[in-house]
C-alpha atoms as a PDB file:
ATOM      1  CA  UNK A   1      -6.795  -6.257   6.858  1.00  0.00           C
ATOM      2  CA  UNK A   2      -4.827  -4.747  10.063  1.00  0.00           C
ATOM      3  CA  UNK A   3      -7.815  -3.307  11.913  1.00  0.00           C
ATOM      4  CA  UNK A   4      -6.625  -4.100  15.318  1.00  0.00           C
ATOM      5  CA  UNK A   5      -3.090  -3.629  16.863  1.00  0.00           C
ATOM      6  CA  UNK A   6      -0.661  -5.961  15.819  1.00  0.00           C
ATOM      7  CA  UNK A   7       1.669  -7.341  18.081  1.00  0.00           C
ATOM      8  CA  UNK A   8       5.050  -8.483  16.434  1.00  0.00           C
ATOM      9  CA  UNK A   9       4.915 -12.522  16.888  1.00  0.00           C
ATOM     10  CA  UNK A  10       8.374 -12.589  15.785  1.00  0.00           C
ATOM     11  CA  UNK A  11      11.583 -10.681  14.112  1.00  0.00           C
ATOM     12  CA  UNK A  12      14.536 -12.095  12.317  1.00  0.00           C
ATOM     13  CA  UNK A  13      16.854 -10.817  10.517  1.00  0.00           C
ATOM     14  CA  UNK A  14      17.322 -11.472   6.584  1.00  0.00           C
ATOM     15  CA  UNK A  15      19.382 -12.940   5.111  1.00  0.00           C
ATOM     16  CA  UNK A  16      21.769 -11.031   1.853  1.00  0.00           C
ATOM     17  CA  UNK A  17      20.716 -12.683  -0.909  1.00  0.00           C
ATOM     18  CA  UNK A  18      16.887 -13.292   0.630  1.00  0.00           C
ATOM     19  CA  UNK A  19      17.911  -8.763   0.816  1.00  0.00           C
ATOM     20  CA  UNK A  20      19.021  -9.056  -2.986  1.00  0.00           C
ATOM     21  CA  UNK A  21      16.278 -11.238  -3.984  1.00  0.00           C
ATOM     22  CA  UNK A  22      13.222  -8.878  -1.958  1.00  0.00           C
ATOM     23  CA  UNK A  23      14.919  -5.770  -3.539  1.00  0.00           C
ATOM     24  CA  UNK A  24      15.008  -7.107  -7.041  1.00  0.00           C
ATOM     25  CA  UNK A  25      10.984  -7.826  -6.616  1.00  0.00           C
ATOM     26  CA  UNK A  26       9.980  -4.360  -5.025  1.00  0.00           C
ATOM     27  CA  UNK A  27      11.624  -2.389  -8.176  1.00  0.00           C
ATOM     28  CA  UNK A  28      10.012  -5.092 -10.722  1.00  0.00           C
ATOM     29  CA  UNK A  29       6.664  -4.671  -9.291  1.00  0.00           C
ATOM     30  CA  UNK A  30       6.670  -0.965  -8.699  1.00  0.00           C
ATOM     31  CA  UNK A  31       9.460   0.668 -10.653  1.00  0.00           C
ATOM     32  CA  UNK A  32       8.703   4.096  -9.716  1.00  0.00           C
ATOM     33  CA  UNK A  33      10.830   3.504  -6.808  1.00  0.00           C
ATOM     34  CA  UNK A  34      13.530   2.612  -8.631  1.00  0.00           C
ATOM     35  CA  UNK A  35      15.397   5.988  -8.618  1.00  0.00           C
ATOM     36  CA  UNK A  36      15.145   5.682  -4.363  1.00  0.00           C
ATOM     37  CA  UNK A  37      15.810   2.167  -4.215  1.00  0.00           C
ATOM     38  CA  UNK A  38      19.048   2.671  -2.878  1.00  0.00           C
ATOM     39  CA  UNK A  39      18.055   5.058  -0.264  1.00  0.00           C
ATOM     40  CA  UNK A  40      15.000   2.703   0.719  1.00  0.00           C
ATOM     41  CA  UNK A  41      16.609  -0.565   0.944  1.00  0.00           C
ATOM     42  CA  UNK A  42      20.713   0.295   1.057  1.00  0.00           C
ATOM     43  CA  UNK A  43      22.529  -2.873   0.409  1.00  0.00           C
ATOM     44  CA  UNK A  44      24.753  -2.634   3.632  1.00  0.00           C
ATOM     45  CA  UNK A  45      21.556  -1.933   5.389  1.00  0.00           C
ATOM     46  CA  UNK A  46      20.339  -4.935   7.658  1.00  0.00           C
ATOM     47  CA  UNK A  47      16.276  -6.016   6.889  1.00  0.00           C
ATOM     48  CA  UNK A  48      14.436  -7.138   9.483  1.00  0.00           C
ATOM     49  CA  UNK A  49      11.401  -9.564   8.835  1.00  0.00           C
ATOM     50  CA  UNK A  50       8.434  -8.813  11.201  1.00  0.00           C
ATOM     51  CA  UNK A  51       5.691 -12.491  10.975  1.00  0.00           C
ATOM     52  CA  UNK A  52       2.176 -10.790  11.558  1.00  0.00           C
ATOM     53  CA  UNK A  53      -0.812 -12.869  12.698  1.00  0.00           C
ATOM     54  CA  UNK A  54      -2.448 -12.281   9.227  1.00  0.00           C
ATOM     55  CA  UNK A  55      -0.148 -14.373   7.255  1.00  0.00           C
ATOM     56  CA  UNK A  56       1.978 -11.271   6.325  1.00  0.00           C
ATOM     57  CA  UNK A  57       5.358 -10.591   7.054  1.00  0.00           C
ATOM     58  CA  UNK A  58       6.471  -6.861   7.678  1.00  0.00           C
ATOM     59  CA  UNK A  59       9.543  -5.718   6.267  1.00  0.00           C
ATOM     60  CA  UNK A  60      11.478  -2.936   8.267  1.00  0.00           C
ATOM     61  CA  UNK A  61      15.216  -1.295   8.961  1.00  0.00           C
ATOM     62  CA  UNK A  62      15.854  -0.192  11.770  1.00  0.00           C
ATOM     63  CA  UNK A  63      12.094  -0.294  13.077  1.00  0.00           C
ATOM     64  CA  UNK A  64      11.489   2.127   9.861  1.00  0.00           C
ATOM     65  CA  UNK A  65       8.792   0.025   8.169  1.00  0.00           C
ATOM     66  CA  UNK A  66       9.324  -0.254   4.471  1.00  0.00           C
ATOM     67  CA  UNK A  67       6.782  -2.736   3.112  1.00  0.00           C
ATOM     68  CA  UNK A  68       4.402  -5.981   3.833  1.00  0.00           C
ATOM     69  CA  UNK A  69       4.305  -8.927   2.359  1.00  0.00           C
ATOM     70  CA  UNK A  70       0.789 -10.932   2.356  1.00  0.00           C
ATOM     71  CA  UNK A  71       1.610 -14.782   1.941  1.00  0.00           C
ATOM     72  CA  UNK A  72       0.318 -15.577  -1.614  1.00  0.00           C
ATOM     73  CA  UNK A  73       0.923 -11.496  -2.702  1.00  0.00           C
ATOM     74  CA  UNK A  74       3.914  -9.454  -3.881  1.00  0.00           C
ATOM     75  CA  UNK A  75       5.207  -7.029  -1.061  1.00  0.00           C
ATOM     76  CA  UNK A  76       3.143  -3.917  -0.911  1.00  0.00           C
ATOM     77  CA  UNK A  77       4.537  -0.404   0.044  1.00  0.00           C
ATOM     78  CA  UNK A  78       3.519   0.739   3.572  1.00  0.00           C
ATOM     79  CA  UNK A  79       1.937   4.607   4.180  1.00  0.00           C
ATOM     80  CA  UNK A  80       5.083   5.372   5.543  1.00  0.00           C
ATOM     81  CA  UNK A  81       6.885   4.621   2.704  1.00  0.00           C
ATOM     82  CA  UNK A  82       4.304   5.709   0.199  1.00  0.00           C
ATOM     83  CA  UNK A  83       4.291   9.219   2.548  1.00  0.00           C
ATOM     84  CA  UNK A  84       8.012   9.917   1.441  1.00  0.00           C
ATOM     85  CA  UNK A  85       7.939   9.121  -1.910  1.00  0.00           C
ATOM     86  CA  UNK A  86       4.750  10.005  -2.807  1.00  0.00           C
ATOM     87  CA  UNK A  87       4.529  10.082  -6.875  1.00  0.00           C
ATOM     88  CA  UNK A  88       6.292   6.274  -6.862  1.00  0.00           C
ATOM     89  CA  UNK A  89       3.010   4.870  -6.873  1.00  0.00           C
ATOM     90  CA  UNK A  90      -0.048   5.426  -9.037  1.00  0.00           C
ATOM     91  CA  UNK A  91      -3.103   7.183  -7.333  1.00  0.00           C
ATOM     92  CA  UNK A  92      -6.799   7.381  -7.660  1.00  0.00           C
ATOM     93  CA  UNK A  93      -8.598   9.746  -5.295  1.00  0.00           C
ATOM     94  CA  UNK A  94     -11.873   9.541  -3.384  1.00  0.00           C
ATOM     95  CA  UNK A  95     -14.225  12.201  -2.235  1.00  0.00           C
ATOM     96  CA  UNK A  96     -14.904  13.684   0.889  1.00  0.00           C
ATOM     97  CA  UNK A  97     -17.341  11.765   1.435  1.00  0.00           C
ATOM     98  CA  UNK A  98     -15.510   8.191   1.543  1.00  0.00           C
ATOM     99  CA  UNK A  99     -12.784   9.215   3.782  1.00  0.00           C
ATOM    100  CA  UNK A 100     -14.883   8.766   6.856  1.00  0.00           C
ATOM    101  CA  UNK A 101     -15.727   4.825   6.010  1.00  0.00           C
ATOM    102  CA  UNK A 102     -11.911   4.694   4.397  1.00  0.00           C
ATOM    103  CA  UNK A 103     -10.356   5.088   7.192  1.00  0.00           C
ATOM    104  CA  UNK A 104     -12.415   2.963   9.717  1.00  0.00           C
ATOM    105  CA  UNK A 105     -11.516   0.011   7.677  1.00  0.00           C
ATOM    106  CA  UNK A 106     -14.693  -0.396   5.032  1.00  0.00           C
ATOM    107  CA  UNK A 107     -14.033  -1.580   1.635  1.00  0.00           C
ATOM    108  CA  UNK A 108     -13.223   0.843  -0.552  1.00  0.00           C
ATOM    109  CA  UNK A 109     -16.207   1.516  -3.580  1.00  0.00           C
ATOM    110  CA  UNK A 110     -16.269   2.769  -7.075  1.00  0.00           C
ATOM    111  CA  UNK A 111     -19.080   5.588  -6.322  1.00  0.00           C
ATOM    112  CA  UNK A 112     -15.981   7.002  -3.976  1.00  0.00           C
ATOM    113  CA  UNK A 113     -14.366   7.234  -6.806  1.00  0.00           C
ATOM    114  CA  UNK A 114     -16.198   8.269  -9.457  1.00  0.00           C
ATOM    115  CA  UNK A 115     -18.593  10.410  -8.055  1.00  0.00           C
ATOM    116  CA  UNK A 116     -17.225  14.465  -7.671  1.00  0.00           C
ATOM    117  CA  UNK A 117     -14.215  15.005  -6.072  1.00  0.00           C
ATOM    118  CA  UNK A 118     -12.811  11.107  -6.908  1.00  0.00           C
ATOM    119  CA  UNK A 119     -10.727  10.807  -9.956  1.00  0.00           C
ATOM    120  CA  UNK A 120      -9.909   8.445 -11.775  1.00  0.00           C
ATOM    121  CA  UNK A 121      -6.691   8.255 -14.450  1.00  0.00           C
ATOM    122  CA  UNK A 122      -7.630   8.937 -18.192  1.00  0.00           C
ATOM    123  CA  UNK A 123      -7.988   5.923 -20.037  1.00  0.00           C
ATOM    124  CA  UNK A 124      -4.639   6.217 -21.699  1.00  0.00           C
ATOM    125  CA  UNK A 125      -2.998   5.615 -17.989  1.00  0.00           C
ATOM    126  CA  UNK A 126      -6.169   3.481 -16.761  1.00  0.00           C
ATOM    127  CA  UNK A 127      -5.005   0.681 -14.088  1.00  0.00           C
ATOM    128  CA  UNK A 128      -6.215  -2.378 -13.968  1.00  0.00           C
ATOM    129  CA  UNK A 129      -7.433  -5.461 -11.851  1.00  0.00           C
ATOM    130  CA  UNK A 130      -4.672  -6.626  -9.171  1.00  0.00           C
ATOM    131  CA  UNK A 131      -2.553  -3.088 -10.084  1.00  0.00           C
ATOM    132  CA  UNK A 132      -1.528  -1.902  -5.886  1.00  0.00           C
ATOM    133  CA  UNK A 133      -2.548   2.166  -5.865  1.00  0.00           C
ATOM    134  CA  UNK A 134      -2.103   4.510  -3.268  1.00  0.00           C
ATOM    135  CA  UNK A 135      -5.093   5.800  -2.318  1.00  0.00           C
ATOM    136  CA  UNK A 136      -5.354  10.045  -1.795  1.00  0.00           C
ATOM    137  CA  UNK A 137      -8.267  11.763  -0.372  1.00  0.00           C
ATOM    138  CA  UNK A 138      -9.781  14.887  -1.767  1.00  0.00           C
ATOM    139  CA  UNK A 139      -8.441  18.315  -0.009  1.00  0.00           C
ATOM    140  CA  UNK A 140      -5.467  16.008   1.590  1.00  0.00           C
ATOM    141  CA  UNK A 141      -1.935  15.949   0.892  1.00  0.00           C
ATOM    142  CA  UNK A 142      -0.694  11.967   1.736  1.00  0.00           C
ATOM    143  CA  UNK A 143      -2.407   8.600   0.962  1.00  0.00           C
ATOM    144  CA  UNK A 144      -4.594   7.201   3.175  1.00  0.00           C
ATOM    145  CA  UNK A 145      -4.677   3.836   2.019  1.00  0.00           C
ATOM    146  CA  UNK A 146      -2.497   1.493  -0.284  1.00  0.00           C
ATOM    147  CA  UNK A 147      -3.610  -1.800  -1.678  1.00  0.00           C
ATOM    148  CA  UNK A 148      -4.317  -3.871  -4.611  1.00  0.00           C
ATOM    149  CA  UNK A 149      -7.474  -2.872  -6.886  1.00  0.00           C
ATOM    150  CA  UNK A 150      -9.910  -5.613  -7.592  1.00  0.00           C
ATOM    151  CA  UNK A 151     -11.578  -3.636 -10.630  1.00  0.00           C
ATOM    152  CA  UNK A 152      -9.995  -1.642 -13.468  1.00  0.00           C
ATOM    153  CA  UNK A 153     -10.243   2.137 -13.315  1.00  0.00           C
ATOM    154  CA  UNK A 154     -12.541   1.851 -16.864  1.00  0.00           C
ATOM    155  CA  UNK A 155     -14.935  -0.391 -15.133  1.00  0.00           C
ATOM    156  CA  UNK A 156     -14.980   1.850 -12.417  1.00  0.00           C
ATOM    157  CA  UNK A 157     -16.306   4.714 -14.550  1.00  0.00           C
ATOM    158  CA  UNK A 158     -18.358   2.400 -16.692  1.00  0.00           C
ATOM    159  CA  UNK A 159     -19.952   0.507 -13.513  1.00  0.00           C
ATOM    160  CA  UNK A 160     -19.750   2.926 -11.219  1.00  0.00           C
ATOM    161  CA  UNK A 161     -20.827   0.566  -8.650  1.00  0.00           C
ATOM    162  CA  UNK A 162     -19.221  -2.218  -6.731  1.00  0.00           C
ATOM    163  CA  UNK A 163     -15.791  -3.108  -4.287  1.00  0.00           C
ATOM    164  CA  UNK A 164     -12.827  -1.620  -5.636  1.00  0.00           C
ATOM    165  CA  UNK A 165     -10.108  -2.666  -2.832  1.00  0.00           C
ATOM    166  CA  UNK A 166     -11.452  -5.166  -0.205  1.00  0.00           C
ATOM    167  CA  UNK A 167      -8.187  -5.296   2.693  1.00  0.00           C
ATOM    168  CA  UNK A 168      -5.747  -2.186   2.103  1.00  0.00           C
ATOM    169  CA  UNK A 169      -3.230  -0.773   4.554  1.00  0.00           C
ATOM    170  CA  UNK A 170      -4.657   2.516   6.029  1.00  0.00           C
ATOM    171  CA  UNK A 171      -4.018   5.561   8.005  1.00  0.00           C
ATOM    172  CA  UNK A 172      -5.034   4.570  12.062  1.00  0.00           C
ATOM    173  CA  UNK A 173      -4.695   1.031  11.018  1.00  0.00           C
ATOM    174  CA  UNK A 174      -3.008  -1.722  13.051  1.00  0.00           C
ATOM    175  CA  UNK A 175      -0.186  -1.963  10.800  1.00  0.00           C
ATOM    176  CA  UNK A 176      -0.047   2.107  10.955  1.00  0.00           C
ATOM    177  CA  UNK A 177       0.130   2.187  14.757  1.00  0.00           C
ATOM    178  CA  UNK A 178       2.258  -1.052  15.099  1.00  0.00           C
ATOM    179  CA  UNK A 179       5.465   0.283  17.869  1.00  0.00           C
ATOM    180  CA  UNK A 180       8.810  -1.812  16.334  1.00  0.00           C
ATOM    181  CA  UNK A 181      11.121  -0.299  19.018  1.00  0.00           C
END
């Protein structure tokens, strides 16, 4: 999704309640951030909105980016964030082997996944179809991508074929090496 350097086509600054109303929607959609919320997004704290060329708005305080927002999607966590508080998202892994094609942009595939050195969550805490994961890669410590899954973990594991996560956000990325000075 951000393969190339972005260049900021324009900031403003948010509005309160627009604040309120973006706050309320990152803690509905991923409530393991709720216990940082307040650190994340403090309510005195003025938001900047960032328009990127790819229909997506960047959300940021003082040039600390916090999250994205794709134009039809709910706002996604950037690396940064997702680097800080790392168990506020759920995780799938891949395997050495997927890191190198991860990280130059490819989609992201189930044999990555499944295959040894991926896991997967047990089928009790399985994650399904449109569910945004942070991405971890085996023998590393932080995420290397974040974005919204396309298959459920059990048809991962059942299939183990196909795309898993077509655009993500990921380490070297555009967004990643964006300068908001």
């Amino acid at each position: 999704m951000f393969k190339k350097d972005i260049p900021p086509s324009n900031r403003s600054k948010v509005k309160s309640s627009v604040q309120r109303g973006l706050r309320q929607r990152f803690v509905e959609a991923y409530p393991g951030f709720e216990p940082y919320i307040d650190d994340i997004l403090p309510k005195k704290a003025q938001l900047d909105a960032v328009k990127l060329p790819e229909k997506c708005t960047l959300y940021t305080i003082d040039s600390t980016p916090l999250f994205y927002q794709p134009q039809d999607g709910p706002p996604i966590p950037h690396l940064k964030l997702i680097h800080q508080y790392p168990t506020a998202l759920p995780t799938v892994q891949i395997d050495r082997g997927a890191i190198r094609f991860v990280l130059a942009g490819a989609a992201l595939m189930a044999p990555g996944l499944t295959s040894p050195g991926g896991r997967l969550p047990e089928k009790e805490n399985a994650l399904e179809a449109g569910q945004v994961v942070a991405v971890l890669a085996e023998g590393k410590e932080t995420a290397c991508l974040v974005g919204t899954l396309k298959m459920g973990t059990e048809d991962m594991k059942s299939k183990g074929k196909g795309v898993v996560m077509e655009d993500g956000h990921y380490l070297g990325d555009g967004l990643w090496r964006m300068h908001l000075d």
